[in-house]
N, C-alpha and C. Protein backbone atom coordinates (compact mmCIF):
# COMPACT_ATOMS: atom_id res chain seq x y z
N UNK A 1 70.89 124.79 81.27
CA UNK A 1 71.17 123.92 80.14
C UNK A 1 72.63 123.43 80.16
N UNK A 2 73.38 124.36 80.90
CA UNK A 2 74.95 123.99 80.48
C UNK A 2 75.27 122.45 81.51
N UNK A 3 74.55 122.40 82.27
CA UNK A 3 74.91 121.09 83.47
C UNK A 3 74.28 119.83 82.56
N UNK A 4 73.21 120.40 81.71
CA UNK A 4 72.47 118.97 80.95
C UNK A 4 73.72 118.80 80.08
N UNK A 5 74.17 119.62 78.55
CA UNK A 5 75.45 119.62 78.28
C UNK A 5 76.56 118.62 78.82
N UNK A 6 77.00 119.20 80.37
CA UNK A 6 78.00 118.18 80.39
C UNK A 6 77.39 116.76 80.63
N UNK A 7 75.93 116.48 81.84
CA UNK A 7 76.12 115.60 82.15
C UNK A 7 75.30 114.38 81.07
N UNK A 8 75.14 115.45 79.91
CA UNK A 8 74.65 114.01 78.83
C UNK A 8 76.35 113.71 78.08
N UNK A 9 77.61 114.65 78.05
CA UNK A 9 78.73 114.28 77.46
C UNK A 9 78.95 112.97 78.26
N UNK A 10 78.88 112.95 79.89
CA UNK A 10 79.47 112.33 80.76
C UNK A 10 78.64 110.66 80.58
N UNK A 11 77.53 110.81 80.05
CA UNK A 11 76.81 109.32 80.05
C UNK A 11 77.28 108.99 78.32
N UNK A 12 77.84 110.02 77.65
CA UNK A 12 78.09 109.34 76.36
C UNK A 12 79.50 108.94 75.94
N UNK A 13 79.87 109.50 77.08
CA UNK A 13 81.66 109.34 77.11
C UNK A 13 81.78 107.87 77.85
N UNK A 14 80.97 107.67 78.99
CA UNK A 14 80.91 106.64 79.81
C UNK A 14 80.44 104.88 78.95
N UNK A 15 79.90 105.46 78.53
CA UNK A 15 79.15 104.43 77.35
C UNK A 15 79.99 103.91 76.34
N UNK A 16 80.46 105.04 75.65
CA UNK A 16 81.63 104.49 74.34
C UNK A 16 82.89 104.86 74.50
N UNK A 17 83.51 105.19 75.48
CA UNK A 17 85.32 105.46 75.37
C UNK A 17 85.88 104.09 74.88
N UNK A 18 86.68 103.60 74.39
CA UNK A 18 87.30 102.91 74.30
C UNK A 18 89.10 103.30 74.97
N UNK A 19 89.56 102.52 75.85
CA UNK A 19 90.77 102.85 76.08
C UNK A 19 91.56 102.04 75.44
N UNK A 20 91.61 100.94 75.05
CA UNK A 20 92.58 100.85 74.23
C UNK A 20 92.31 100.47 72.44
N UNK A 21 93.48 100.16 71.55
CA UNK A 21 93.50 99.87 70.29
C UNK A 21 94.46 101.01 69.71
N UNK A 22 94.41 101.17 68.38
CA UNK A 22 95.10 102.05 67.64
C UNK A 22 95.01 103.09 67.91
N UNK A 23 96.09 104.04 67.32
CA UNK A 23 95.39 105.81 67.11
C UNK A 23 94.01 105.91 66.41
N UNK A 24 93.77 105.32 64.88
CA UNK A 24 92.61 105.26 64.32
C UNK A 24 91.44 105.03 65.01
N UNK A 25 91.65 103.58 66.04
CA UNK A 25 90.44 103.76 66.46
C UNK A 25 89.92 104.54 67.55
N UNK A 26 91.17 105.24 68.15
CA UNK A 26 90.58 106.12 69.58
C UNK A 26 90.17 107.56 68.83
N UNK A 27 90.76 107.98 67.17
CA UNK A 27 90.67 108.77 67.02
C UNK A 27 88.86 108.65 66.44
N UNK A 28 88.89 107.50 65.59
CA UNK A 28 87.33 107.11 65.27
C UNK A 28 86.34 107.78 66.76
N UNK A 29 86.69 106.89 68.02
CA UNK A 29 85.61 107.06 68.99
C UNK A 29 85.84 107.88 69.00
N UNK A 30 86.76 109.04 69.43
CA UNK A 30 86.48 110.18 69.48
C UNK A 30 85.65 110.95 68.89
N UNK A 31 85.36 110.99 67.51
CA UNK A 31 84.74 111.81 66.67
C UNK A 31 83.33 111.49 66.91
N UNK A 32 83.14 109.99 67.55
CA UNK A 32 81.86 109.40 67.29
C UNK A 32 81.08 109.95 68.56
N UNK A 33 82.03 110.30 69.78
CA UNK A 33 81.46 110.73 70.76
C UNK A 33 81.27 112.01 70.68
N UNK A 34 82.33 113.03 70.50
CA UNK A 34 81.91 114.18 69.88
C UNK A 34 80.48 114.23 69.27
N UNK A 35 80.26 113.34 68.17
CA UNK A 35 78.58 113.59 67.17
C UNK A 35 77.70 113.30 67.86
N UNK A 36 77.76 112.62 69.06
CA UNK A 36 76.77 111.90 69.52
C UNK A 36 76.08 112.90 70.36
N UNK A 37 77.60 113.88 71.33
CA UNK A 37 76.96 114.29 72.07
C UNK A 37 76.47 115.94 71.63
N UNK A 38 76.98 115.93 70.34
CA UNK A 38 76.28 116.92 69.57
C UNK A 38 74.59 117.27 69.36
N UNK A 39 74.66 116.32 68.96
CA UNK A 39 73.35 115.50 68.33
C UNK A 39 72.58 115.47 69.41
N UNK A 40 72.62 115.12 70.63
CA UNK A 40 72.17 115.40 71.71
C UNK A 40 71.82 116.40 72.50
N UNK A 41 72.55 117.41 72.25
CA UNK A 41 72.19 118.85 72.83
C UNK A 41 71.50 120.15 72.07
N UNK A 42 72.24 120.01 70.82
CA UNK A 42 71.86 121.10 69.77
C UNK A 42 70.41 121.59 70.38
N UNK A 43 70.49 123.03 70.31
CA UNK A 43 68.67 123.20 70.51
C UNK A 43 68.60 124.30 69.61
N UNK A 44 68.22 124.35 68.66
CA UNK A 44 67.68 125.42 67.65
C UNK A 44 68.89 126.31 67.08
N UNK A 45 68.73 127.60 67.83
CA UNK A 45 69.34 129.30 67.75
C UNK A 45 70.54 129.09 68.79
N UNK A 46 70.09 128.57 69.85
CA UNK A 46 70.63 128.74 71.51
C UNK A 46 71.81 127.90 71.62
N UNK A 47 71.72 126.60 70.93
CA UNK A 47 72.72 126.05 71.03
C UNK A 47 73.03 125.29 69.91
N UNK A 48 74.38 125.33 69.24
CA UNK A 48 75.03 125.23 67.90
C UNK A 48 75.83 124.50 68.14
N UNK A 49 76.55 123.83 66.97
CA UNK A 49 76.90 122.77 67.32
C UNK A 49 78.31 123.21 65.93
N UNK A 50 79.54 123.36 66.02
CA UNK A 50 80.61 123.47 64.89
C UNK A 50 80.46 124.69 64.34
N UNK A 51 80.17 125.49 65.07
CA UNK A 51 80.19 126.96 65.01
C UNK A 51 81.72 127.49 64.43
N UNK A 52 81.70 128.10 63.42
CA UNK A 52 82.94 128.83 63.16
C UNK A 52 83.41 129.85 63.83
N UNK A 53 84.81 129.96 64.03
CA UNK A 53 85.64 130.95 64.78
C UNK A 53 85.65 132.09 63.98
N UNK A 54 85.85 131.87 62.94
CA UNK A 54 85.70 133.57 61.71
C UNK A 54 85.48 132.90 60.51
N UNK A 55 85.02 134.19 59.46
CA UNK A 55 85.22 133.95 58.17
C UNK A 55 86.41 133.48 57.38
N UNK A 56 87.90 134.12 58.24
CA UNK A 56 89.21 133.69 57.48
C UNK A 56 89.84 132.58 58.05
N UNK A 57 89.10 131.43 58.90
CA UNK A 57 89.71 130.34 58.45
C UNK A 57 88.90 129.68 59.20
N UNK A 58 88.49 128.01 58.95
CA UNK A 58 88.17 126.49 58.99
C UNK A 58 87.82 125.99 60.95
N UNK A 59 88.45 127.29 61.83
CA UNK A 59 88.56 126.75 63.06
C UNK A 59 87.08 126.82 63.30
N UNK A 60 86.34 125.46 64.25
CA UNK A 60 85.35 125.76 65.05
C UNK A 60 85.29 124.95 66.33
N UNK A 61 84.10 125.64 66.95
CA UNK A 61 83.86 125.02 68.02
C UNK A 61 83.40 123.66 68.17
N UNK A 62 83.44 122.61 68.96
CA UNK A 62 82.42 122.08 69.21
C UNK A 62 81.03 122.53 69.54
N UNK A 63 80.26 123.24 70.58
CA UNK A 63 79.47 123.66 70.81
C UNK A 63 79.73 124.83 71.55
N UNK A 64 78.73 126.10 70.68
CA UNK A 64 78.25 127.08 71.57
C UNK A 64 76.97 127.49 72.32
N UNK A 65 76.71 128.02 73.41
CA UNK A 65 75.48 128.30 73.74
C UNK A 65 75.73 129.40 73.62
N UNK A 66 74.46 130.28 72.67
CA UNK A 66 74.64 131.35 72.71
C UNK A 66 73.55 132.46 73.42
N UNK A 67 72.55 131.28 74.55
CA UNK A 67 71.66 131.95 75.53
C UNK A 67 72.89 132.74 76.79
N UNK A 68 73.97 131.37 76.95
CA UNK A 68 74.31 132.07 78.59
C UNK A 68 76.28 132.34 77.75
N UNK A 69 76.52 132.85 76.17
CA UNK A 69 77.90 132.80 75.97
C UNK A 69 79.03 132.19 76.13
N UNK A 70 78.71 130.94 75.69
CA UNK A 70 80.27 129.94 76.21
C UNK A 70 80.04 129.16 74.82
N UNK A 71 81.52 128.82 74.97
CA UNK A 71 82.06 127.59 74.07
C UNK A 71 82.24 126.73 74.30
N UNK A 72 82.12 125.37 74.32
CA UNK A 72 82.30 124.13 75.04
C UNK A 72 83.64 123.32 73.84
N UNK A 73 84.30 122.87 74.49
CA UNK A 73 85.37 122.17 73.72
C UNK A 73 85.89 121.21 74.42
N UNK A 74 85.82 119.49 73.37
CA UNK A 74 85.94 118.14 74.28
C UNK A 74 87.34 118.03 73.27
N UNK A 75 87.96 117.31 74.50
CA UNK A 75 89.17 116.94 74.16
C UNK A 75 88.90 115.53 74.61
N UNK A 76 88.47 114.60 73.97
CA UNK A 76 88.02 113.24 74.52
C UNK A 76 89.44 112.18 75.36
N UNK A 77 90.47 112.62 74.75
CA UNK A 77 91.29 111.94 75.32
C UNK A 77 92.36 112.52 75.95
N UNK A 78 93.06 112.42 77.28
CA UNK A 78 93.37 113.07 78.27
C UNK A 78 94.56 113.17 78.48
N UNK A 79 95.10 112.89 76.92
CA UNK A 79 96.92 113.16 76.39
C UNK A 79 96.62 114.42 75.80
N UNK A 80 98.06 115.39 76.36
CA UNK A 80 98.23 116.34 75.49
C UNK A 80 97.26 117.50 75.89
N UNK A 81 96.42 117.76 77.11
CA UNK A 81 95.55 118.37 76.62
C UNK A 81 95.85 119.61 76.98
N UNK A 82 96.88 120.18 77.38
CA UNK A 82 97.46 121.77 77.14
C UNK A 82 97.53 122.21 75.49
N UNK A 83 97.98 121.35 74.54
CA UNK A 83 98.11 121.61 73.23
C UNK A 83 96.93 122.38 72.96
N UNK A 84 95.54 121.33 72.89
CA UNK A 84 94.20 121.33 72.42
C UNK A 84 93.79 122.67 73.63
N UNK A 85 94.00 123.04 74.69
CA UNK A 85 93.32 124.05 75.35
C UNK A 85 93.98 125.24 75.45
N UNK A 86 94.70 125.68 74.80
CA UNK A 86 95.59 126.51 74.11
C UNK A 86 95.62 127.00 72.86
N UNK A 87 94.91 126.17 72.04
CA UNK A 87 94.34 126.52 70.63
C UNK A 87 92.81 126.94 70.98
N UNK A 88 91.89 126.06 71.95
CA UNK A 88 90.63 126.59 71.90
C UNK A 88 90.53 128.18 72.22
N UNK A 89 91.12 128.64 73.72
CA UNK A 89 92.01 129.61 74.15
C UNK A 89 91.74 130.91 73.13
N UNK A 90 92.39 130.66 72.01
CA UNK A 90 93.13 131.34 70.73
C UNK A 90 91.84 131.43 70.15
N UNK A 91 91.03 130.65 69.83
CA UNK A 91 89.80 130.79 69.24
C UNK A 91 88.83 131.18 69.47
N UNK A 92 88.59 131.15 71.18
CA UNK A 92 87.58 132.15 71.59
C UNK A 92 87.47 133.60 71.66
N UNK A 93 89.36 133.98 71.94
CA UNK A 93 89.68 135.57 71.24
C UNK A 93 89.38 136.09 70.25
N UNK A 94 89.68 135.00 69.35
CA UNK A 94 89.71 135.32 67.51
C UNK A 94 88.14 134.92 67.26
N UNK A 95 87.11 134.33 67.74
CA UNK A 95 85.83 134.90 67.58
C UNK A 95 84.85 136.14 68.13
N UNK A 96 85.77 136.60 69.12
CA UNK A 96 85.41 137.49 70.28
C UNK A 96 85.78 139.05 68.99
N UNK A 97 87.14 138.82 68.23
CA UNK A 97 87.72 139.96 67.28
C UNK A 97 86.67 139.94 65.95
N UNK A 98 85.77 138.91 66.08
CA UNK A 98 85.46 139.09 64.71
C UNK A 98 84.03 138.83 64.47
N UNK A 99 83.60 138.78 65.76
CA UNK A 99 81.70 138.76 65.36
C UNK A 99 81.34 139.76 67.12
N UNK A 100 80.07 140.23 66.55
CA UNK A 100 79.23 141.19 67.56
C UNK A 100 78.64 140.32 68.82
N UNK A 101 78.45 139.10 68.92
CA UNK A 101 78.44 138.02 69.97
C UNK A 101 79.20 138.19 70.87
N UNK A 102 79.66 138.21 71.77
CA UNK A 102 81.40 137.76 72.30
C UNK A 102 80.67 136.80 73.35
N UNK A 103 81.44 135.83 73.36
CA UNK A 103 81.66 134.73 74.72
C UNK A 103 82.21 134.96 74.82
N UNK A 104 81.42 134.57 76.79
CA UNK A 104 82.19 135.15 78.09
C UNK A 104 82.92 133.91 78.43
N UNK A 105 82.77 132.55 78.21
CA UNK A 105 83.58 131.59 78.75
C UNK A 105 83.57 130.57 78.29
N UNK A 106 84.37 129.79 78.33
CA UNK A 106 85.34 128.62 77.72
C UNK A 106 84.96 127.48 78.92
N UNK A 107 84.39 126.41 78.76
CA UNK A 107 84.06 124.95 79.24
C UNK A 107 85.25 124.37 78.37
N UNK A 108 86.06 123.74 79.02
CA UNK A 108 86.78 122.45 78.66
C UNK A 108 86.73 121.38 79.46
N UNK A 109 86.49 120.28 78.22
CA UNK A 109 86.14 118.83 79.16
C UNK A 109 86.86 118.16 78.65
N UNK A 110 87.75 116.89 79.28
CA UNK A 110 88.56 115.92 78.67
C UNK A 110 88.46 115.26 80.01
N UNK A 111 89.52 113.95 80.00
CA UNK A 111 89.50 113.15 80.88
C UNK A 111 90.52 113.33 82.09
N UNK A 112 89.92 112.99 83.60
CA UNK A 112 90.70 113.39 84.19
C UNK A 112 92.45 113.79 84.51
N UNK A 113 92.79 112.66 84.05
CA UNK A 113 94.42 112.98 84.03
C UNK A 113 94.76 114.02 83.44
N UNK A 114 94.15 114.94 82.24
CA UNK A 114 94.30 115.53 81.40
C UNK A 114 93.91 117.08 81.72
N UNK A 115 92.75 116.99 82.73
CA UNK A 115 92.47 117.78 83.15
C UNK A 115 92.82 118.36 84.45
N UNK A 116 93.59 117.55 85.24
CA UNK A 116 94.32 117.46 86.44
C UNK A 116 95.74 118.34 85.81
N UNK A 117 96.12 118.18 84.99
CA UNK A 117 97.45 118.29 84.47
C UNK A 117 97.79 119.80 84.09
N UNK A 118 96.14 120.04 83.29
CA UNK A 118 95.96 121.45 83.07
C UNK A 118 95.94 122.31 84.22
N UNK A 119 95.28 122.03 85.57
CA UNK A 119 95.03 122.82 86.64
C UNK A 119 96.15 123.03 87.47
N UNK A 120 97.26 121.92 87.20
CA UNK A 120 98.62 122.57 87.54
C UNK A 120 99.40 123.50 86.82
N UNK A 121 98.83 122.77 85.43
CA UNK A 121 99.76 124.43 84.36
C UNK A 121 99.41 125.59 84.41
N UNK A 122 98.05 125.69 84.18
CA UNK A 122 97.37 127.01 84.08
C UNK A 122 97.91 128.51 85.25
N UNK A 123 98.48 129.45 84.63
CA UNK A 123 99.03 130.47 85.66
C UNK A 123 97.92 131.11 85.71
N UNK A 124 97.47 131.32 87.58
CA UNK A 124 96.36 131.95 87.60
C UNK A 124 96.23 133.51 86.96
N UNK A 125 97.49 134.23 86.96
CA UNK A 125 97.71 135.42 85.86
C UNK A 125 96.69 135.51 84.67
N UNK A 126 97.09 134.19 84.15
CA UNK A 126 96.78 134.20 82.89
C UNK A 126 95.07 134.30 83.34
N UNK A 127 94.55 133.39 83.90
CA UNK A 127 92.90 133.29 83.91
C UNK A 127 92.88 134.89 84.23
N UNK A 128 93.63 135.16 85.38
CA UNK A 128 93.04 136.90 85.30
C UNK A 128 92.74 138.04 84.40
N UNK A 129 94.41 138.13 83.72
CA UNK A 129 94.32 138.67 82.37
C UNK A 129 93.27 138.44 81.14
N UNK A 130 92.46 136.93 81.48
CA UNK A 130 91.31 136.84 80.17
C UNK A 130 90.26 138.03 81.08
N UNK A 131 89.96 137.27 81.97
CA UNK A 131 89.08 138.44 82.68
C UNK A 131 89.06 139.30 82.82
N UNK A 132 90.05 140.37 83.07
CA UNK A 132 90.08 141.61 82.97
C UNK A 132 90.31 142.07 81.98
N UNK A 133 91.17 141.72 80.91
CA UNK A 133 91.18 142.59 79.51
C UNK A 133 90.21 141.70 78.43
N UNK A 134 89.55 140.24 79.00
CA UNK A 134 88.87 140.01 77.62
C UNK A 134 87.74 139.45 78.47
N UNK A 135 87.08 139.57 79.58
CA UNK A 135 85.68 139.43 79.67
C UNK A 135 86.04 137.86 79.50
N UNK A 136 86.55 137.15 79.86
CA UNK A 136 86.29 135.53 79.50
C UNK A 136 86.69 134.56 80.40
N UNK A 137 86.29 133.70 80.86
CA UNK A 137 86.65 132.51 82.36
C UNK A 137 86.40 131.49 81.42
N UNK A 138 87.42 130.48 82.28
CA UNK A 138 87.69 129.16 82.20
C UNK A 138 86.94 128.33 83.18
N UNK A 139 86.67 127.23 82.62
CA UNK A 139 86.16 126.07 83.45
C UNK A 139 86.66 125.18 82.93
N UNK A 140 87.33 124.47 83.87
CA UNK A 140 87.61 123.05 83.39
C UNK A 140 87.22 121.98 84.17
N UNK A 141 86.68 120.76 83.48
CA UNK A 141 85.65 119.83 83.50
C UNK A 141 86.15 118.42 83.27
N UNK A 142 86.35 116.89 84.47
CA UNK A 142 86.72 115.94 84.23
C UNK A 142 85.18 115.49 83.50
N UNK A 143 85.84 114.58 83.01
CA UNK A 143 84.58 113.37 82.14
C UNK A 143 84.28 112.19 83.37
N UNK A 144 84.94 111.78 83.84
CA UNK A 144 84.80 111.06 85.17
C UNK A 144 84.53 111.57 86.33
């Protein structure tokens, strides 16, 4: 299921990105692609769609599967995206501390430049340290 996931994000990202105009409106498509490709995958129990990180505060996922344990999180646009994968990061711990579930791994998808950018930052340390003290891998995923 997780390859249908990305590759229906990848025909809905392909379809409606808009690259240029305002903040408003890239922030609009964004959200619109986000719902779309929500709306598209959700399957019942198995896969959720704005799943909360805990009871004590507002953070959620975009989508979890909770057949094979991952979180999926789109960063539609391919500025900035250490900020946004650094908070998701934070949230898969802080759901891991606070429900009997735990996901094992983190899908991040944004656009290539963005995701290119991350694979130079990322200290492989760090991916180790999720793995060995928290059970959790990274994937990161161009939209193109």
């Amino acid at each position: 299921m997780s390859d249908n996931i990305i590759s229906k994000l990848k025909e809905i990202h392909k379809k409606h990105r808009v690259q240029s105009g305002d903040v408003s409106t890239q922030t609009k498509d964004a959200q619109m692609i986000t719902r779309e490709w929500q709306k598209e995958v959700v399957k019942g129990k198995i896969i959720k769609s704005e799943v909360r990180v805990s009871e004590m505060n507002n953070e959620r996922f975009d989508l979890v599967d909770y057949e094979k344990l991952i979180a999926y999180e789109l960063k539609v646009s391919g500025k900035n995206t250490h900020h946004e994968f650094y908070k998701n990061v934070i949230k898969v711990l802080t759901h891991n501390c606070n429900n009997e579930i735990k996901l094992e791994k983190l899908v991040f998808l944004s656009e290539k430049k963005g995701i290119d950018s991350l694979e130079k930052r990322i200290d492989h340390k760090f991916k180790e340290l999720l793995k060995d003290a928290h059970n959790i891998t990274i994937e990161l995923i161009p939209l193109e």
